[in-house]
C-alpha atoms as a PDB file:
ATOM      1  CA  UNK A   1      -0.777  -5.295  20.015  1.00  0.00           C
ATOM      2  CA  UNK A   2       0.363  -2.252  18.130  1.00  0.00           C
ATOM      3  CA  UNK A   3      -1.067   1.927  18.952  1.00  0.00           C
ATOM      4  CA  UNK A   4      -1.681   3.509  16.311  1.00  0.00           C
ATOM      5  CA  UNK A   5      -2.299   6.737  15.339  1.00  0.00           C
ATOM      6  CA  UNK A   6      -4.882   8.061  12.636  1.00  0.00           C
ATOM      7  CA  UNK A   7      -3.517  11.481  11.243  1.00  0.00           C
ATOM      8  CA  UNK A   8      -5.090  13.828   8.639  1.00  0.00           C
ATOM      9  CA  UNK A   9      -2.255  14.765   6.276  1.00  0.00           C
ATOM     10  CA  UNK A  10      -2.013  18.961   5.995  1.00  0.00           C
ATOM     11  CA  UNK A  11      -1.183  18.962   2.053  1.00  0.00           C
ATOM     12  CA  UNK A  12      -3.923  20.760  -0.001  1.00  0.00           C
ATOM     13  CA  UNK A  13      -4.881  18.811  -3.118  1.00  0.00           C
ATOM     14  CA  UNK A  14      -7.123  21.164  -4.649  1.00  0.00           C
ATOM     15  CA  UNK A  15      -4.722  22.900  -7.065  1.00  0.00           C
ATOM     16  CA  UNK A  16      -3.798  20.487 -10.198  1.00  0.00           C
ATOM     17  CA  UNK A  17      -0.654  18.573 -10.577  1.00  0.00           C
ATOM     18  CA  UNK A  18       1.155  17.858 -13.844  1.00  0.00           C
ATOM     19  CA  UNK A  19       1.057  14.498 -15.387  1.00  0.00           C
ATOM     20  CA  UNK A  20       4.762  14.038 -14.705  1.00  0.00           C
ATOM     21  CA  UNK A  21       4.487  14.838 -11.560  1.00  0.00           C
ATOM     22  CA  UNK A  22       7.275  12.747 -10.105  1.00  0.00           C
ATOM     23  CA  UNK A  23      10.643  14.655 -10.908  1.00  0.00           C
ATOM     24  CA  UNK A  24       9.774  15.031 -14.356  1.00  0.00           C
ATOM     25  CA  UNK A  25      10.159  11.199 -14.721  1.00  0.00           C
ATOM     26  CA  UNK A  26       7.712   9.626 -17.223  1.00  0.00           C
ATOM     27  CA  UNK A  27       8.418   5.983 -15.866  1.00  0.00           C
ATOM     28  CA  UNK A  28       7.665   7.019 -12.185  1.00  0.00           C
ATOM     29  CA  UNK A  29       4.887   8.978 -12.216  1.00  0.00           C
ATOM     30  CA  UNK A  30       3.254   6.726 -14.562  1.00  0.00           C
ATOM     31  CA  UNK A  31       4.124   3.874 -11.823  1.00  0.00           C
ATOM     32  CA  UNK A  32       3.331   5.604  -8.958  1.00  0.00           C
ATOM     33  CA  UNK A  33      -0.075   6.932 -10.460  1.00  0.00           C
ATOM     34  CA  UNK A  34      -0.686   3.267 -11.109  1.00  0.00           C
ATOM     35  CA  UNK A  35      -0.491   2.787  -7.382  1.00  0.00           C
ATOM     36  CA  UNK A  36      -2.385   5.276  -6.406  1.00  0.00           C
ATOM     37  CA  UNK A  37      -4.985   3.773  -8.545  1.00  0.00           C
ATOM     38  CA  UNK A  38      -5.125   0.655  -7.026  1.00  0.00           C
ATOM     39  CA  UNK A  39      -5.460   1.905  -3.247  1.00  0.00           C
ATOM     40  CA  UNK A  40      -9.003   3.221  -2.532  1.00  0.00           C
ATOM     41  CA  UNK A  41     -10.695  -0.014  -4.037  1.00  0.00           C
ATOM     42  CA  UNK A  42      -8.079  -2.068  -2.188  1.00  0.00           C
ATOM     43  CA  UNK A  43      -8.123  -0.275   1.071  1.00  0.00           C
ATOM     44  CA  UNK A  44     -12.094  -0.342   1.381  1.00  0.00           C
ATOM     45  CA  UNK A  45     -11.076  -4.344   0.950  1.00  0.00           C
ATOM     46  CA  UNK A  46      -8.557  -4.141   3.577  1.00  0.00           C
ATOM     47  CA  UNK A  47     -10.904  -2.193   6.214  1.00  0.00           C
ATOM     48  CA  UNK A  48     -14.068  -4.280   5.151  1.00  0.00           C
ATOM     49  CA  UNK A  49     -11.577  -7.859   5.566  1.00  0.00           C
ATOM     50  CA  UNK A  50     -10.162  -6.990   8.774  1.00  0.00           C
ATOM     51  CA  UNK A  51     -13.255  -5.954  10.282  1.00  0.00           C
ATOM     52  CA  UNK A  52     -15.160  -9.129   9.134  1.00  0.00           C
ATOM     53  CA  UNK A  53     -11.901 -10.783  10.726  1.00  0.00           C
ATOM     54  CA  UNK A  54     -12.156  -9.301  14.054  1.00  0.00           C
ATOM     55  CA  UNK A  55     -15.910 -10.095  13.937  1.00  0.00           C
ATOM     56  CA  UNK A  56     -15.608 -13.653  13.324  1.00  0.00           C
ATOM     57  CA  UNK A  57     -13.249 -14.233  16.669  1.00  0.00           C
ATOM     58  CA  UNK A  58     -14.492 -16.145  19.791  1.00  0.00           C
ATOM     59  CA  UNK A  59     -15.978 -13.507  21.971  1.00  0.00           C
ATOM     60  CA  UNK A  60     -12.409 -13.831  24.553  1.00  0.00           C
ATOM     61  CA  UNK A  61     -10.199 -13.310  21.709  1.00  0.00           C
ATOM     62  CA  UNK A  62     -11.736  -9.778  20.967  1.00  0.00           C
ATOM     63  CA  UNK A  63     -10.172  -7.399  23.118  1.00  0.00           C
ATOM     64  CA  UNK A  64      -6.570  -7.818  22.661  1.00  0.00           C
ATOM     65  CA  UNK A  65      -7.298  -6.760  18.850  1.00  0.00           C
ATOM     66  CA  UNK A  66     -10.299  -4.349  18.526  1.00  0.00           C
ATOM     67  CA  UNK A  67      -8.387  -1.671  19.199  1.00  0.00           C
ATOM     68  CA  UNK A  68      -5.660  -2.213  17.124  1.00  0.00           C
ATOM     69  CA  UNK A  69      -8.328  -3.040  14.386  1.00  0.00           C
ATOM     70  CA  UNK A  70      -9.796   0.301  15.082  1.00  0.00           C
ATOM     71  CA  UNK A  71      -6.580   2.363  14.397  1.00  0.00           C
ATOM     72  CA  UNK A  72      -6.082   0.042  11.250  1.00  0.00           C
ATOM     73  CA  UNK A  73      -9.465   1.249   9.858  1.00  0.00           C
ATOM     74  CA  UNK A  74      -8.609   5.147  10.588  1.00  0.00           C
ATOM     75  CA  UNK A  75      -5.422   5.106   8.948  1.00  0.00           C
ATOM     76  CA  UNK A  76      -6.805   2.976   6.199  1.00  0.00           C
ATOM     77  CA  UNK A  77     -10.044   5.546   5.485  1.00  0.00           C
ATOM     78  CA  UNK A  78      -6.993   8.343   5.907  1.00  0.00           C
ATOM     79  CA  UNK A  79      -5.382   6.670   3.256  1.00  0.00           C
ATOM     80  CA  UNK A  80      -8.501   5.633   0.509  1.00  0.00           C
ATOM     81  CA  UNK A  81      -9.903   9.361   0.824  1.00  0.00           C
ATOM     82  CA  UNK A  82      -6.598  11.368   0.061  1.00  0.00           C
ATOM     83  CA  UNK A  83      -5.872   8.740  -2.839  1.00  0.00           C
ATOM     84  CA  UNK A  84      -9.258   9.136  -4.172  1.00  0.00           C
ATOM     85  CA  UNK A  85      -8.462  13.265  -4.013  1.00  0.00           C
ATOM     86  CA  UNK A  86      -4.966  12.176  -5.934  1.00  0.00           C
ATOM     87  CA  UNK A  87      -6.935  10.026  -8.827  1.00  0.00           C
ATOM     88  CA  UNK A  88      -9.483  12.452  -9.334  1.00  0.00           C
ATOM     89  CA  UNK A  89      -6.646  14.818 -10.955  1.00  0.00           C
ATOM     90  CA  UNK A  90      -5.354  12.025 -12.704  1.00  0.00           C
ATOM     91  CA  UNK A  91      -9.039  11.299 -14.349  1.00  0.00           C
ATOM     92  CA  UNK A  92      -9.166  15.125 -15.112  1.00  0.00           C
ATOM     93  CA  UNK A  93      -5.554  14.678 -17.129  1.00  0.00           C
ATOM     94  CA  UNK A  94      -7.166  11.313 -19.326  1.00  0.00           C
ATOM     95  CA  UNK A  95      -5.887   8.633 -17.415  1.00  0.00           C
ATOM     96  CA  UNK A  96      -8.156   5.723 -17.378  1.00  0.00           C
ATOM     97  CA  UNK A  97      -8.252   3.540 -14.152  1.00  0.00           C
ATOM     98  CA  UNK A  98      -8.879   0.018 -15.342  1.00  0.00           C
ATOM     99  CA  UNK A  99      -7.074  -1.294 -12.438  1.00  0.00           C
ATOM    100  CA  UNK A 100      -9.784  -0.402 -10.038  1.00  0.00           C
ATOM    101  CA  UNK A 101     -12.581  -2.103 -12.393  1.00  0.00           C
ATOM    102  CA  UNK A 102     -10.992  -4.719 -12.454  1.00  0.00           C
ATOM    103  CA  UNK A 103     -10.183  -5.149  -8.517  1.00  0.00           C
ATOM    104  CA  UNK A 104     -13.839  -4.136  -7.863  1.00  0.00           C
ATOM    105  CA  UNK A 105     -14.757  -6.825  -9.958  1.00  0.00           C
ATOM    106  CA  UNK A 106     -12.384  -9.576  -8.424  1.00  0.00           C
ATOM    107  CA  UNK A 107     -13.410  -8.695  -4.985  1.00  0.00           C
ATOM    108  CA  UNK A 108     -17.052  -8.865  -5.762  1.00  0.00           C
ATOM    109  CA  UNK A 109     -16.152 -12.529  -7.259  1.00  0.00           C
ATOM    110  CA  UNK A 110     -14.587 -14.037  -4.236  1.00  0.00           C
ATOM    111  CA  UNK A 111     -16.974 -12.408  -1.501  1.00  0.00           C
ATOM    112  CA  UNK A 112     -18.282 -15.283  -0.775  1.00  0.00           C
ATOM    113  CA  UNK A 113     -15.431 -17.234   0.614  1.00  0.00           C
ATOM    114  CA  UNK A 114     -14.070 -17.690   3.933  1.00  0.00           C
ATOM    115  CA  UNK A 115     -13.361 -14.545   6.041  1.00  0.00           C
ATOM    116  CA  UNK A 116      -9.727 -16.192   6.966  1.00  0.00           C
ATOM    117  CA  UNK A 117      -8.916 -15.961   3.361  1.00  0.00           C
ATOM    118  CA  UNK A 118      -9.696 -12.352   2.828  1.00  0.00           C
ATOM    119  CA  UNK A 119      -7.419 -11.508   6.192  1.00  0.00           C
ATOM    120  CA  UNK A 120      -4.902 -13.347   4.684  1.00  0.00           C
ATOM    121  CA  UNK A 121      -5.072 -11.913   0.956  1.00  0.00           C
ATOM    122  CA  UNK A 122      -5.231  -8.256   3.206  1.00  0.00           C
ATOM    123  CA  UNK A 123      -2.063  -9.617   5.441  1.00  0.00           C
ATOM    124  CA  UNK A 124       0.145 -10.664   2.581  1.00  0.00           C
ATOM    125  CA  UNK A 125      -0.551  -7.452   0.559  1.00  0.00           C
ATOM    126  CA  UNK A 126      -0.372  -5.154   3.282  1.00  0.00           C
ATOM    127  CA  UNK A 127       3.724  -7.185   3.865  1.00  0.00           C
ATOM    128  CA  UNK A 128       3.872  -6.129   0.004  1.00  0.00           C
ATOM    129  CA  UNK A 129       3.206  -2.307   1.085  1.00  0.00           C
ATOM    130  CA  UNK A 130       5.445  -2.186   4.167  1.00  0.00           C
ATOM    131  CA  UNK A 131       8.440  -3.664   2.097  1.00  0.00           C
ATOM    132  CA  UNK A 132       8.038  -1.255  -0.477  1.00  0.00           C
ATOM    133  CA  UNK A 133       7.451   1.385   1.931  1.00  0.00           C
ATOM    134  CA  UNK A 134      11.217   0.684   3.574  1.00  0.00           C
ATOM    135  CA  UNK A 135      12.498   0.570   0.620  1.00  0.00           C
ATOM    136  CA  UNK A 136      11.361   3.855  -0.392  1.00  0.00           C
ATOM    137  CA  UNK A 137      12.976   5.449   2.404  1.00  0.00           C
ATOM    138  CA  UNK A 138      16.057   3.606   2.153  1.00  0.00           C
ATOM    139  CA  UNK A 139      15.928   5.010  -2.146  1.00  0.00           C
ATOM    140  CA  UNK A 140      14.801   8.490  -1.758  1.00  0.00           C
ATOM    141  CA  UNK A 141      15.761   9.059  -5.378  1.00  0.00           C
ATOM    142  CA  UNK A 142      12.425   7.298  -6.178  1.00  0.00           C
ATOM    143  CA  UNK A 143      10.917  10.730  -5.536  1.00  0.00           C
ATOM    144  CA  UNK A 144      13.749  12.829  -6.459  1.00  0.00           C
ATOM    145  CA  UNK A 145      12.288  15.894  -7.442  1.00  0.00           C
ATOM    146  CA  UNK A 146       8.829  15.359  -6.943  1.00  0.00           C
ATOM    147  CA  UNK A 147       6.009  18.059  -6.731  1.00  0.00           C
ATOM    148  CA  UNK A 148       6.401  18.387  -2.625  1.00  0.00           C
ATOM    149  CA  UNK A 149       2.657  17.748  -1.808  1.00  0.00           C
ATOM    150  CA  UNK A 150       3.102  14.384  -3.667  1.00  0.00           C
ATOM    151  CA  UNK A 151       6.676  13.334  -2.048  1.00  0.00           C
ATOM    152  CA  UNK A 152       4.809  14.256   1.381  1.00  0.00           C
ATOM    153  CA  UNK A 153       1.772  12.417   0.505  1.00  0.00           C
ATOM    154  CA  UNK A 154       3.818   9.520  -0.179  1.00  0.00           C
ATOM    155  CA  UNK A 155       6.107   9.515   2.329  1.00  0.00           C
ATOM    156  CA  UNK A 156       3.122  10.131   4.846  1.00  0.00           C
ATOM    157  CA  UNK A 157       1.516   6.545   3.624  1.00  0.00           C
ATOM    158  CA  UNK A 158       4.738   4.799   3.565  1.00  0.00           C
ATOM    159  CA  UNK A 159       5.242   5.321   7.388  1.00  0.00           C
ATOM    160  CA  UNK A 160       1.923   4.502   8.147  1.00  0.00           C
ATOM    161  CA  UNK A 161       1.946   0.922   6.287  1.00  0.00           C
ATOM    162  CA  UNK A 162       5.116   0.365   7.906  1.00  0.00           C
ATOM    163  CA  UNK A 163       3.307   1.172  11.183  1.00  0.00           C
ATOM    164  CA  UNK A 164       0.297  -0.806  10.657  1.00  0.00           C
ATOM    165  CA  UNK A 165       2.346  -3.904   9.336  1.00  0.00           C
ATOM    166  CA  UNK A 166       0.812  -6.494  11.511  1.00  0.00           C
ATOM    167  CA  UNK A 167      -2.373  -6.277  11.977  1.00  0.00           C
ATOM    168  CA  UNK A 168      -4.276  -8.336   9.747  1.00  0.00           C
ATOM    169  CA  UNK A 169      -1.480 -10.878  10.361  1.00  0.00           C
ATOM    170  CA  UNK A 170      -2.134 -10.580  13.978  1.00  0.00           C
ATOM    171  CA  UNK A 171      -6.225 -11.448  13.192  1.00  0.00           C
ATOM    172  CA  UNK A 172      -5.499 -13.942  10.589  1.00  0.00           C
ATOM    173  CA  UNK A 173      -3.387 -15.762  13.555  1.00  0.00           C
ATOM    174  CA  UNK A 174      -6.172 -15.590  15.948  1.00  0.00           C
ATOM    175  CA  UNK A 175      -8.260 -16.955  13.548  1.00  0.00           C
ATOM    176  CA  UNK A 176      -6.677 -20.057  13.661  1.00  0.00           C
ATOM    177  CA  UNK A 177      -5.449 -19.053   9.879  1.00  0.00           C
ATOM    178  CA  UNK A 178      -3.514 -21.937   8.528  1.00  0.00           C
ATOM    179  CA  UNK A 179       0.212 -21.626   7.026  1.00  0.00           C
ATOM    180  CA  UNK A 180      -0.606 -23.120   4.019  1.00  0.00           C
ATOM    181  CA  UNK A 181      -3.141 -20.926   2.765  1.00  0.00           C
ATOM    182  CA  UNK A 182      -1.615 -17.781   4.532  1.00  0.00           C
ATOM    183  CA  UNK A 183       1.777 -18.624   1.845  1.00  0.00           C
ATOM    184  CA  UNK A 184      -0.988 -19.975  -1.222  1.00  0.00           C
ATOM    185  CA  UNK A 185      -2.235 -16.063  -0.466  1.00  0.00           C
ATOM    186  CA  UNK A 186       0.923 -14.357  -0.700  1.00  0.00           C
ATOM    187  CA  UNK A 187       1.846 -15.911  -4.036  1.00  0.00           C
ATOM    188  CA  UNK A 188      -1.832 -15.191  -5.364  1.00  0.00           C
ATOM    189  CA  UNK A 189      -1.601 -11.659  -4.001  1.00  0.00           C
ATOM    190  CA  UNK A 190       1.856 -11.207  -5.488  1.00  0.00           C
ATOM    191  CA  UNK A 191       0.789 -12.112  -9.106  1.00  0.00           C
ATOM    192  CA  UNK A 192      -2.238 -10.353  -8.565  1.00  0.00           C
ATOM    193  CA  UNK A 193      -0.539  -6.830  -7.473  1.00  0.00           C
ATOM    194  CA  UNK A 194       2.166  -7.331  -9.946  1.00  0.00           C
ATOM    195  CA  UNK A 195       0.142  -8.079 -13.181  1.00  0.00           C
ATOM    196  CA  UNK A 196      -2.697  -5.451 -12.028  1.00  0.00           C
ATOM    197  CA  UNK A 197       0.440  -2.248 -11.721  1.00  0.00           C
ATOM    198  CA  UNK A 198       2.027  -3.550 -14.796  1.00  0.00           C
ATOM    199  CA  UNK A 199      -1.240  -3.313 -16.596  1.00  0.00           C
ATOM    200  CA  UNK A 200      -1.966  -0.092 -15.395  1.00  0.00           C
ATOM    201  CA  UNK A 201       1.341   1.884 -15.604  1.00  0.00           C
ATOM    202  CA  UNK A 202       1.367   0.352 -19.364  1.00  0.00           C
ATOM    203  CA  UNK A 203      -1.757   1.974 -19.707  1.00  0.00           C
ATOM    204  CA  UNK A 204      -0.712   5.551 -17.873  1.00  0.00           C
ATOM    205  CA  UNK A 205       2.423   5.129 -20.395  1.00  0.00           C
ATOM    206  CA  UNK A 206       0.541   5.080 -23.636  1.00  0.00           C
ATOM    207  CA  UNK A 207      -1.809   7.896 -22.500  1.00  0.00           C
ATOM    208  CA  UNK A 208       1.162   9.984 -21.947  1.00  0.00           C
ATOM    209  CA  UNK A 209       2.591   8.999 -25.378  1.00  0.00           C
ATOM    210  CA  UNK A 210       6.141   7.973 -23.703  1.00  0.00           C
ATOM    211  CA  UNK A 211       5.480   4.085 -23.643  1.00  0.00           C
ATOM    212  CA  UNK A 212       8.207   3.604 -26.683  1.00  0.00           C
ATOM    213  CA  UNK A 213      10.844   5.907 -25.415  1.00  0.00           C
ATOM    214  CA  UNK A 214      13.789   4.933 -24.620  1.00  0.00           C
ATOM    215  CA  UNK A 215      14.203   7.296 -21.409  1.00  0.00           C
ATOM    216  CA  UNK A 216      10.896   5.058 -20.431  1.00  0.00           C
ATOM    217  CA  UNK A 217      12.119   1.709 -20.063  1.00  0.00           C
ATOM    218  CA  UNK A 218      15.977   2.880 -18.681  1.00  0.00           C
ATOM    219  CA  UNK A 219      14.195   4.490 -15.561  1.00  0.00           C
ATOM    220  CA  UNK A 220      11.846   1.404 -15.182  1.00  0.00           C
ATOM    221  CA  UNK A 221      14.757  -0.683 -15.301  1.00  0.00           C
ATOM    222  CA  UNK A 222      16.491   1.350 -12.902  1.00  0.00           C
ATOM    223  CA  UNK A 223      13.481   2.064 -10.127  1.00  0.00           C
ATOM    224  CA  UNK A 224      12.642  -1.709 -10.440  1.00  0.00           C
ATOM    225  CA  UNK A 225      15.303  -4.558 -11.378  1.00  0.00           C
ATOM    226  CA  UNK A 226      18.892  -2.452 -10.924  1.00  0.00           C
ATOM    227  CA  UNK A 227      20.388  -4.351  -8.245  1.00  0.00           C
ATOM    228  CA  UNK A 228      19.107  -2.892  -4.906  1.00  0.00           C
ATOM    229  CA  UNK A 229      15.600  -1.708  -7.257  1.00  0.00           C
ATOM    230  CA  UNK A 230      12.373  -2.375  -5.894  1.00  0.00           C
ATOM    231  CA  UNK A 231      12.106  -5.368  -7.067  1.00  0.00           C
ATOM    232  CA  UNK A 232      15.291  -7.222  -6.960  1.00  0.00           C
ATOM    233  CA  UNK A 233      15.753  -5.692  -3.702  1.00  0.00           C
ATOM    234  CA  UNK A 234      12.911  -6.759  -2.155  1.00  0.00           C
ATOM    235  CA  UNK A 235      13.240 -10.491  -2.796  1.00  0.00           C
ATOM    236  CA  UNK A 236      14.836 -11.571   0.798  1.00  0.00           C
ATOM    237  CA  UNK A 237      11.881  -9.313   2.952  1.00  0.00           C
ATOM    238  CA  UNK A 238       9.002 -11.245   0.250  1.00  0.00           C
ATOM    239  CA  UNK A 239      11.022 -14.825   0.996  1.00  0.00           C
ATOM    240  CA  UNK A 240      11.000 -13.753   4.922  1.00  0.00           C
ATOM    241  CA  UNK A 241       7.134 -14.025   4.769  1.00  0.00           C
ATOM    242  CA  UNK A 242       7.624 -17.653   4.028  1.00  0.00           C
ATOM    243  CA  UNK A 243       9.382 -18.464   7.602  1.00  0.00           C
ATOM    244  CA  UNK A 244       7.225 -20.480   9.910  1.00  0.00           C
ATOM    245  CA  UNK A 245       8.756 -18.092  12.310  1.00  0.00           C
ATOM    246  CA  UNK A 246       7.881 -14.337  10.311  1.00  0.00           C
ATOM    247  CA  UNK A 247       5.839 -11.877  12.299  1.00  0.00           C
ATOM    248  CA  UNK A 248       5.804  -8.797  10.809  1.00  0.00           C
ATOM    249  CA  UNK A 249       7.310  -7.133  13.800  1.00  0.00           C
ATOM    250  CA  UNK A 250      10.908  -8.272  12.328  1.00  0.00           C
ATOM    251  CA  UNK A 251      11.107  -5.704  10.237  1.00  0.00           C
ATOM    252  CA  UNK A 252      12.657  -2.846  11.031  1.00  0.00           C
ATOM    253  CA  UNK A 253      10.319   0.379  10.640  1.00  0.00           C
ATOM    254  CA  UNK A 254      12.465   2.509  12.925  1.00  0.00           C
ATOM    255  CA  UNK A 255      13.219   5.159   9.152  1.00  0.00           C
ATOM    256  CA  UNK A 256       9.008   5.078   9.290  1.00  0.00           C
ATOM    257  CA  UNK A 257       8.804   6.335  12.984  1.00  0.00           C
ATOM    258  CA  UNK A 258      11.430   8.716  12.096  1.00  0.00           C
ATOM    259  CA  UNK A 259       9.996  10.077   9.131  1.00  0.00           C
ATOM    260  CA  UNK A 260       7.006  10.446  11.618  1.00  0.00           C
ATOM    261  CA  UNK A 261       8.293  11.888  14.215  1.00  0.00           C
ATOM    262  CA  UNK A 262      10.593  14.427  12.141  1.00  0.00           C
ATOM    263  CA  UNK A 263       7.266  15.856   9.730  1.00  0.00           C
ATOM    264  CA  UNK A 264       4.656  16.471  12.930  1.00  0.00           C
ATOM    265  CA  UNK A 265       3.907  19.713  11.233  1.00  0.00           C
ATOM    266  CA  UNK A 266       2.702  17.915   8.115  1.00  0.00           C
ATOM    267  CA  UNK A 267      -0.172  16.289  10.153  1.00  0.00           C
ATOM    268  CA  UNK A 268      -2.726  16.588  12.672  1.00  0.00           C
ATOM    269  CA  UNK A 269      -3.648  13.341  15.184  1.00  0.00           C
ATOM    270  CA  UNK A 270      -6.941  12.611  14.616  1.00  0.00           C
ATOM    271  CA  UNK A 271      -6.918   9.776  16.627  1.00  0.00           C
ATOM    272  CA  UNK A 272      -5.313   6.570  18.697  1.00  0.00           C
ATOM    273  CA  UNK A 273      -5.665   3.383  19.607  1.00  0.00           C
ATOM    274  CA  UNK A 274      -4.475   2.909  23.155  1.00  0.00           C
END
């Protein structure tokens, strides 16, 4: 069982941002803004799976977890309301969000199947989130010279992925999950989250006219396949997932709970689990 905390972020996102927003870096805002679009349709999925999860268990096996559960929620509805605030600017500046029809419509599609599925498509993609999210801090030049409410924004959601790393894991065990569909869901989830970004930065790209340059495709190569990118550099923590033995609780998130502790004055607590 993990605390958590559910914070409201002190950034004000009523004043506009620019479309290359991240460091002047066509490639990165374009990526990032494709992440962005993807997270209030995916969160709602997140809260709504982990709920139905928690639901599901044997009356005994409730306790230990609602809590935990709760905190997830907060931090989740934290997360989907400040992104929504972040896409709305991007809608105002032409950028289409496909990505989110298309999730919407994918989620609708599989409602129907077995709660232990949907906890295990929401564990798997929230490992995806807290192994980018280290990675970020260990690559700050990811957000080198980003508009400061932005780098705090993400920074802020970062730590708290890394912090809330195990809980659908956690319900998905109690559920009696099995292995083989909790790995069949993190290679589904993986091709999922990697074709629905690629779509949608493509897509941010050609609305900002730089999808052919040059400069483009150099800083995509760098941010994702240089050696220690986000991808390449990732591919050990994704494999760990695959152990018999993973909990997510092997990672280290100790540069998270820094990052926390060391930007109080960029938050408010809202709330905690105890």
């Amino acid at each position: 069982m993990t605390d958590l905390v559910v914070r409201r972020l002190l950034i004000d996102l009523a004043e506009p941002i620019p479309a290359r927003w991240n460091g002047g870096d066509a490639f990165r805002s374009a990526f990032f803004n494709a992440l962005s679009m993807s997270f209030p349709v995916g969160e709602q999925y997140f809260m709504d799976s982990v709920r139905a999860g928690l639901k599901a268990l044997p009356d005994e096996k409730k306790p230990a977890l609602a809590a935990e559960v709760q905190g997830f929620v907060g931090q989740e509805a934290t997360h989907r309301r400040i992104h929504a605030l972040f896409n709305g600017h991007l809608e105002k500046l032409g950028f289409n969000n496909v990505l989110e029809q298309r999730a919407a419509k994918r989620i609708r599609d599989n409602a129907h199947l077995d709660v232990r599925l949907h906890v295990a498509a929401t564990a798997a993609t929230e490992h995806l989130t807290a192994m980018f999210a280290d990675w970020m801090f260990r690559h700050p030049e990811a957000l080198h010279g980003a508009e400061p409410r932005l780098q705090t924004l993400w920074m802020w959601h970062a730590s708290e992925e890394a912090e809330h790393c195990s809980t659908a894991f956690d319900v998905y065990r109690a559920l009696d999950g099995s292995e083989q569909w909790r790995l069949r869901l993190l290679h589904y989830i993986t091709w999922t989250f990697a074709a629905d970004i690629t779509r949608q930065t493509v897509r941010n790209l050609w609305h900002d006219g730089s999808l052919f340059q040059w400069s483009t495709w150099k800083s995509a190569f760098t941010l994702l396949f240089a050696k220690d990118g986000m991808v390449r550099g990732n591919v050990a923590a994704w494999r760990a997932y695959k152990a018999p033995t993973f909990h997510p609780r092997q990672q280290d998130i100790s540069m998270s709970l820094q990052w926390l502790q060391d930007n109080r004055e960029r938050y408010t607590v809202v709330g905690q689990t105890a």
